[in-house]
Protein backbone atom coordinates (compact mmCIF):
# COMPACT_ATOMS: atom_id res chain seq x y z
CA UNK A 1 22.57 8.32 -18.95
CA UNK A 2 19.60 7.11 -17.60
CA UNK A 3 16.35 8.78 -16.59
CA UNK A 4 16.04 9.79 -12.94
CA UNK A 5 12.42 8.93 -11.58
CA UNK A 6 11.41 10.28 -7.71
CA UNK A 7 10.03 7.85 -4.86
CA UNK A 8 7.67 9.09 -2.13
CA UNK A 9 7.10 6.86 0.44
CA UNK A 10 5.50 7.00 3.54
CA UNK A 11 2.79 5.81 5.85
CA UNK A 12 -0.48 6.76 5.50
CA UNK A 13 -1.64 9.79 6.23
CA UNK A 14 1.95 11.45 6.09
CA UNK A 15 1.44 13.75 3.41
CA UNK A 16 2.28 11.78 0.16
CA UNK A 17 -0.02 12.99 -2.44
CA UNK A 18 -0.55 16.88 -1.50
CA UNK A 19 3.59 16.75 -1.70
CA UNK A 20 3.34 15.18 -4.95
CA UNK A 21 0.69 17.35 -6.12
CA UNK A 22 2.86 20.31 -5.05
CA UNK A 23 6.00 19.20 -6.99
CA UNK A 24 4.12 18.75 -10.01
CA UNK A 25 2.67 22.59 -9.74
CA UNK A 26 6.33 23.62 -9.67
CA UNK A 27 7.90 21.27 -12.55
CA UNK A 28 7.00 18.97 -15.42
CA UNK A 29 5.66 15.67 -13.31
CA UNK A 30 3.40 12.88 -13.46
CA UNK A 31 2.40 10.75 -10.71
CA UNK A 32 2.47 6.96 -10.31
CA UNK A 33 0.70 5.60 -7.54
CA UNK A 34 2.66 3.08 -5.45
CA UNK A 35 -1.07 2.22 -3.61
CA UNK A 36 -2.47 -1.29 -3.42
CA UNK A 37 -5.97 0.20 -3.20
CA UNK A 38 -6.16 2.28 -5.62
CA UNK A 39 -6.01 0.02 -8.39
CA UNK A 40 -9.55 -0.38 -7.91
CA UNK A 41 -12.22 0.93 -9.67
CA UNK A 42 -15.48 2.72 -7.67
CA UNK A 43 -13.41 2.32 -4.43
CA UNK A 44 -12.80 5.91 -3.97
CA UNK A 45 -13.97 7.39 -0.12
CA UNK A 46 -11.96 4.47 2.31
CA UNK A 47 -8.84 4.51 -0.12
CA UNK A 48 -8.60 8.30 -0.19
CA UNK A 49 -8.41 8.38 -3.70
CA UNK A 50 -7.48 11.80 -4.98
CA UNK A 51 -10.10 13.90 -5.70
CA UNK A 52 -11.39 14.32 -9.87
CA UNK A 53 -9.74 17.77 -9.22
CA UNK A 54 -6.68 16.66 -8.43
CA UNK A 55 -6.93 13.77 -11.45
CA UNK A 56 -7.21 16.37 -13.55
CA UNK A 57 -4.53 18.81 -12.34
CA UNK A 58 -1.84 16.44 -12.84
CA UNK A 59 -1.38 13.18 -14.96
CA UNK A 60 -1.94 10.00 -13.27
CA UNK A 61 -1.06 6.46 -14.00
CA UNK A 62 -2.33 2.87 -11.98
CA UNK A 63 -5.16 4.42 -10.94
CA UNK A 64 -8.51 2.94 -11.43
CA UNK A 65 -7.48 0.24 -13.49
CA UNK A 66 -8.87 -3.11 -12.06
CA UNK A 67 -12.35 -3.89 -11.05
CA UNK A 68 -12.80 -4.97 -7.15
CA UNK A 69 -13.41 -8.74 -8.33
CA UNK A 70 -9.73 -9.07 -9.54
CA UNK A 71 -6.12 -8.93 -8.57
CA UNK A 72 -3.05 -7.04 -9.23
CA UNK A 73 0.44 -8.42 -8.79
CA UNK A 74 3.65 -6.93 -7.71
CA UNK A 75 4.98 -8.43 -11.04
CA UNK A 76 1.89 -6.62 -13.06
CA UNK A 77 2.85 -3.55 -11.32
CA UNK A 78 7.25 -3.77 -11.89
CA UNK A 79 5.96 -3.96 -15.50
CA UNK A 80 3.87 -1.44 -15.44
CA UNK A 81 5.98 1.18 -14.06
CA UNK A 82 8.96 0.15 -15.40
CA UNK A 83 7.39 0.94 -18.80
CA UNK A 84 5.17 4.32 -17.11
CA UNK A 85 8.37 5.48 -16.34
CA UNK A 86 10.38 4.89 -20.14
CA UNK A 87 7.22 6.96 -21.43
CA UNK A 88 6.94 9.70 -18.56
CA UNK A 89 10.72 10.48 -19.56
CA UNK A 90 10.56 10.33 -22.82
CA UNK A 91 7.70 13.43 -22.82
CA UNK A 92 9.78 15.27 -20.89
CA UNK A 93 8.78 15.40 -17.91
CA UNK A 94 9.98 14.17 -14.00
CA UNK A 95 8.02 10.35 -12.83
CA UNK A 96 7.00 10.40 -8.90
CA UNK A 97 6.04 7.10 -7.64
CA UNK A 98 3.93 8.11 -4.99
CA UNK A 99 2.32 5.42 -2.25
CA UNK A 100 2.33 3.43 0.62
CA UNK A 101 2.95 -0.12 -0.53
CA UNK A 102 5.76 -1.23 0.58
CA UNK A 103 5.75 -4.13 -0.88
CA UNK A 104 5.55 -2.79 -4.42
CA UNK A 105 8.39 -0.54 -3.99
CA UNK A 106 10.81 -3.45 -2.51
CA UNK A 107 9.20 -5.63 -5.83
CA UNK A 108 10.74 -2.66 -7.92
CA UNK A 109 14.15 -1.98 -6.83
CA UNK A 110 14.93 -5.59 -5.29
CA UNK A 111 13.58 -7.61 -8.32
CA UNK A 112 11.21 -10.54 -8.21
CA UNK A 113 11.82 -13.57 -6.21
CA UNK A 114 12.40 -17.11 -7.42
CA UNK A 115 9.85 -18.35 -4.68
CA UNK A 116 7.92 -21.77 -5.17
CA UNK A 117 4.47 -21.06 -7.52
CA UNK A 118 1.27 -21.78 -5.38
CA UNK A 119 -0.46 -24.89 -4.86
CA UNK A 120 -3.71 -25.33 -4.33
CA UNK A 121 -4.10 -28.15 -2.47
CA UNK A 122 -1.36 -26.58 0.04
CA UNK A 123 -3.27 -23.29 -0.07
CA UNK A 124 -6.59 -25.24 0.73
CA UNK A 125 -5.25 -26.92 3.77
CA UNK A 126 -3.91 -23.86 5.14
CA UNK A 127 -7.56 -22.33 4.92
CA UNK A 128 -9.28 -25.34 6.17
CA UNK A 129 -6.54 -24.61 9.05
CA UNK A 130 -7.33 -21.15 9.69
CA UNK A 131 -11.37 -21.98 9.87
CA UNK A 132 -10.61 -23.51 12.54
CA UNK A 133 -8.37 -22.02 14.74
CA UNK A 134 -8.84 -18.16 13.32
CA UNK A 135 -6.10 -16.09 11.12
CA UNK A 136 -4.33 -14.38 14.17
CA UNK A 137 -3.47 -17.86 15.34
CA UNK A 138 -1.99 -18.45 12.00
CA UNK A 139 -0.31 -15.11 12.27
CA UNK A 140 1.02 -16.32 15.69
CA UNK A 141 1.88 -20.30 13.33
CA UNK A 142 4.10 -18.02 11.20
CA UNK A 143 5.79 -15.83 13.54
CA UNK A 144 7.50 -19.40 15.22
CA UNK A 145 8.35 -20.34 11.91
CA UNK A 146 9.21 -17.05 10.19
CA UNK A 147 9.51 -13.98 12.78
CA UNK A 148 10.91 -11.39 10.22
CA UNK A 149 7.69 -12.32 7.70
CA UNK A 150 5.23 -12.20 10.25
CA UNK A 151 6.20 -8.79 11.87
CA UNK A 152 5.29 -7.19 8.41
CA UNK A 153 2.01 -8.53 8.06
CA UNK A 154 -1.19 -7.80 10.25
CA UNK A 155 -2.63 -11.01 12.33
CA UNK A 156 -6.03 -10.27 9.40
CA UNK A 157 -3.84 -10.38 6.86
CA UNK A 158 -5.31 -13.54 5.63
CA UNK A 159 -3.45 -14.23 1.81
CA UNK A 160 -0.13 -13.57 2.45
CA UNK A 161 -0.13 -15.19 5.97
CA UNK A 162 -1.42 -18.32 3.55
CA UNK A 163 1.27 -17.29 1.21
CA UNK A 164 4.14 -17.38 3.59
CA UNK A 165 3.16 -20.59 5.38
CA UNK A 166 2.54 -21.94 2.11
CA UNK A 167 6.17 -21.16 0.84
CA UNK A 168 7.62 -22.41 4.07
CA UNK A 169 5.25 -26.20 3.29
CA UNK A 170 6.66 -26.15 -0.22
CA UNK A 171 10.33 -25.49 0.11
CA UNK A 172 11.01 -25.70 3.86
CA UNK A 173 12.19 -22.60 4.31
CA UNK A 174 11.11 -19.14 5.54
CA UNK A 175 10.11 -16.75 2.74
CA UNK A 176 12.28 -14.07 4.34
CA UNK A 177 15.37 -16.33 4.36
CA UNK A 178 14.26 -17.31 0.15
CA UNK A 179 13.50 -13.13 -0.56
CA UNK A 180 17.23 -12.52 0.96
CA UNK A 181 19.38 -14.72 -1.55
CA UNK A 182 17.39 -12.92 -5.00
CA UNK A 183 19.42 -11.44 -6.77
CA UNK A 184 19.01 -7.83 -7.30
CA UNK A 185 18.10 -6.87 -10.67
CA UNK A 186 19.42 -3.49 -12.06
CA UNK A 187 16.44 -0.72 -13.15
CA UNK A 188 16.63 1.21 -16.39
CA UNK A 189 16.35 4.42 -14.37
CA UNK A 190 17.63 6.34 -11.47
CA UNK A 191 15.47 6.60 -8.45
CA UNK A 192 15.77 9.49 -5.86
CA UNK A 193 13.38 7.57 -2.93
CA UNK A 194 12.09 10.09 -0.20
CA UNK A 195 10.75 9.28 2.99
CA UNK A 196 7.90 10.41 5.08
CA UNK A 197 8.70 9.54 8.67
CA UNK A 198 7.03 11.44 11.14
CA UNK A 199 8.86 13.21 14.41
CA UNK A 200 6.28 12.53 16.38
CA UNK A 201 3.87 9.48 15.89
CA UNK A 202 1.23 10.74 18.23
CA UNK A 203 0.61 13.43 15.84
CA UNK A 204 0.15 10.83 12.71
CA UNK A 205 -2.14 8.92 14.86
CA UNK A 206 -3.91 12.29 15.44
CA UNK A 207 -4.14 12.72 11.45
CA UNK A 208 -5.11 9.42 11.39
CA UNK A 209 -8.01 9.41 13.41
CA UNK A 210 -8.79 12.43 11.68
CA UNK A 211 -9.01 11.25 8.25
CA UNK A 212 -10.82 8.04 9.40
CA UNK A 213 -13.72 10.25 10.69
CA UNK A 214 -13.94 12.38 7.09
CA UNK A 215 -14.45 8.89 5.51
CA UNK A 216 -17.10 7.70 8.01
CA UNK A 217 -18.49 11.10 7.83
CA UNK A 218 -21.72 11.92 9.86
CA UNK A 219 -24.45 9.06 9.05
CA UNK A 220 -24.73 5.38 7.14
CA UNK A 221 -26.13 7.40 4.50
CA UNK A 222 -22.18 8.77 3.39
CA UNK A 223 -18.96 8.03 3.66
CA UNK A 224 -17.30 5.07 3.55
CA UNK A 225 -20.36 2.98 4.90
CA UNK A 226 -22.38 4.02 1.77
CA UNK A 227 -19.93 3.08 -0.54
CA UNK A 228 -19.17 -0.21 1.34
CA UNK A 229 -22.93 -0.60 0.99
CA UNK A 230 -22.53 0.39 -2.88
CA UNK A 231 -20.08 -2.45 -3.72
CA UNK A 232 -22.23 -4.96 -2.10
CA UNK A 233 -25.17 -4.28 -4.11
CA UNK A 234 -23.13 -5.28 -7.10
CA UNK A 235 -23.51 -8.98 -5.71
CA UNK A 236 -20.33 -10.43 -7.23
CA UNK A 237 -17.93 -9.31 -3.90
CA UNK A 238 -17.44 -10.88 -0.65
CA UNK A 239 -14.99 -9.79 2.18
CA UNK A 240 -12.44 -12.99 1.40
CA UNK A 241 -11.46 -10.66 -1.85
CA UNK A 242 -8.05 -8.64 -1.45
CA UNK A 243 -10.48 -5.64 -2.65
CA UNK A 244 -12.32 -5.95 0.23
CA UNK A 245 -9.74 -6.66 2.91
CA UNK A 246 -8.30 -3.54 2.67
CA UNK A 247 -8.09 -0.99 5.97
CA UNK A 248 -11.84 0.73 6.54
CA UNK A 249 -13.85 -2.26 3.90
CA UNK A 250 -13.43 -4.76 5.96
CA UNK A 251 -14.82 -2.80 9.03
CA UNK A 252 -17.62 -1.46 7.07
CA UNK A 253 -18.69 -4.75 5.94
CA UNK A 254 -18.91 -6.12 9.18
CA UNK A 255 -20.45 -3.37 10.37
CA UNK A 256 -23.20 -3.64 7.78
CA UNK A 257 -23.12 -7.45 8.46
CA UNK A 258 -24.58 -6.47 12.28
CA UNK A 259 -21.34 -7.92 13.44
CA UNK A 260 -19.80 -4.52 15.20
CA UNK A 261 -21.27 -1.30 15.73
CA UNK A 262 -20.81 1.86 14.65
CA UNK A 263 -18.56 3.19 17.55
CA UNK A 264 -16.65 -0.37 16.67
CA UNK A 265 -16.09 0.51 13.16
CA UNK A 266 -14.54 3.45 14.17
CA UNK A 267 -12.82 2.19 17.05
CA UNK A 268 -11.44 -0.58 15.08
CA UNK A 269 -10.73 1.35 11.98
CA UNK A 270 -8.66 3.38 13.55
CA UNK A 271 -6.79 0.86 15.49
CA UNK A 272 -6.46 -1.03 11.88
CA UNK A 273 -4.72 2.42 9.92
CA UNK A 274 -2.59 2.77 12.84
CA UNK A 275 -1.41 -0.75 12.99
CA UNK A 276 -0.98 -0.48 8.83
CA UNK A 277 0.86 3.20 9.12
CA UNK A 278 3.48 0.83 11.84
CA UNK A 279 3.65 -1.94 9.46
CA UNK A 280 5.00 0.79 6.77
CA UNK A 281 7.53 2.52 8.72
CA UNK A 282 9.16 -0.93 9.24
CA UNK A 283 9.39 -1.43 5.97
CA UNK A 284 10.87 1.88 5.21
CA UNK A 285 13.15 1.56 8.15
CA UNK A 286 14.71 -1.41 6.22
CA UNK A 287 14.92 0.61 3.17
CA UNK A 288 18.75 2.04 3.69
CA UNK A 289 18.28 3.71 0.12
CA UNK A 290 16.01 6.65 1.14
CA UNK A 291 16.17 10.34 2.26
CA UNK A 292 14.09 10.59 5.50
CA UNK A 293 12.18 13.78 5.99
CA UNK A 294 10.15 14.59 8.65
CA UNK A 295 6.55 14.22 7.36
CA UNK A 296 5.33 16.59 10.06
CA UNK A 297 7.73 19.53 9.01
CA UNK A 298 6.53 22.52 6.55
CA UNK A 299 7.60 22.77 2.96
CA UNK A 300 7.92 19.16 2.04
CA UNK A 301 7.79 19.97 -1.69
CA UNK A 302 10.21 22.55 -1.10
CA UNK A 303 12.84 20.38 0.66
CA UNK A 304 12.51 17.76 -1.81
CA UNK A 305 12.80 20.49 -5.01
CA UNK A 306 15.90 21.87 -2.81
CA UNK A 307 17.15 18.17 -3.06
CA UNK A 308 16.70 17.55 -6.69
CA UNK A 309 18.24 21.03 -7.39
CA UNK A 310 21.28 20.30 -5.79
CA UNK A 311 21.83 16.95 -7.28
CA UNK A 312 21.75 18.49 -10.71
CA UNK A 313 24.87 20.96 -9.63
């Protein structure tokens, strides 16, 4: 029989990790995160990063493991989890993969695809390209050529819209149309994947703009600004890395470049979380595999306990 391991999946700001954290009070858990972000090391405020309390309450694992300079794979993380999980089950206890990358939880249960390996000079010509012209206009290149790609990736996005209109250069077809004919490789566990879906997305947008203004907190002097300001100093970043494209850095930086002001970063960190938090639910929507549960409802642990109880009877 094989072990049974627990997704949570939402958008951000749906409730993820205080659910997790709440399951794990009740039974024998550890937590994988399922968060691109997070990986990173001394990127803590704009990822919302669980606290050292919350570390410590409750085993974590792919947390803090790569420094902001370097990249982490969808591959890398299969492995890792694949081989988290063997060793969460083996002490005993229940695994929740627990995040909002989508893409690392398709990776997981759908396998890896067969696509063509990158090419620089193809890769080069595509960002000689988007010098020019801008990466939304690429965004809008890849939507004629690949609609279903392009709706999952923000017009900013700048490495996997070079990704996907690299793939198309190299093999002539759309990535989407390649990622449908993999074949689906079998896990060596059960997983019970839950989803956070709100009722009513005005509300998450509410949340949203709520968290966003606890990282910016009150001056330059805290918050995500001062730890945007932090990574700078370090003088081996700039805001082409992965690291530093994520939602809230790449405001920050260009706020601290002059570029926007304040009321811009928040205006347009907002906008960015929100646009993320849509790009998410699409992803889950096309996830037929997954309990929904309305992330604005009380009790989430509770309902998702209720859940595992009854699948033991």
């Amino acid at each position: 029989m094989k072990p049974l391991a627990v997704a949570i999946m939402g958008p951000t700001a749906s409730g993820k990790t205080a659910t997790a954290l709440a399951i794990a009070r009740e039974i024998p858990a550890e937590i994988i995160s399922v968060d691109s972000a997070l990986v990173y090391r001394e990127m803590d405020i704009g990822t919302a990063k669980p606290t050292a309390e919350e570390l410590a309450s409750v085993p974590h694992h792919l947390i803090d493991i790569i420094e902001p300079t370097e990249a982490y794979s969808v591959a890398q993380f299969r492995d890792d989890t694949i081989r988290l999980v063997a060793d969460i089950s083996a002490r005993g206890k229940l695994p929740l993969l627990v995040g909002g990358t989508m893409m690392y939880f398709k990776g997981l249960t759908d396998g890896l695809d067969d696509l063509p390996t990158a090419d620089a000079g193809v890769r080069a010509r595509i960002e000689l390209e988007a010098a020019r012209a801008g990466w939304p206009a690429m965004h809008d290149k890849l939507r004629a050529l690949d609609p279903q790609t392009a709706d999952r990736l923000a017009p900013n996005d700048a490495q996997r819209i070079n990704r996907a209109l690299e793939i198309i250069e190299l093999s002539g077809k759309p990535m989407s149309e390649l990622l449908a004919k993999r074949v689906k490789t079998e896990l060596p566990f059960d997983l019970l994947s839950f989803a956070l879906e709100p009722s009513d997305r005005a509300v998450l947008h509410a949340r949203i703009a709520t968290r966003f203004d606890q990282m910016l907190g009150q001056s330059d002097d805290e918050g995500i600004v001062a730890e945007v300001a932090r990574l700078r100093a370090r003088g081996d970043l700039n805001p082409s890395l992965p690291s530093m494209r994520c939602v809230g850095y790449r405001q920050a930086w260009d706020y601290l470049d002059g570029r926007i002001s304040r009321a811009e970063l928040r205006e347009t960190g907002i906008i960015a979380t929100r646009q993320l938090a849509k790009r998410q639910l699409t992803w889950l929507r096309a996830m037929p595999a997954r309990v929904v549960i309305d992330c604005l409802a009380p009790g989430l642990a509770g309902i998702m306990l209720d859940s595992l109880s009854n699948r033991d009877k």
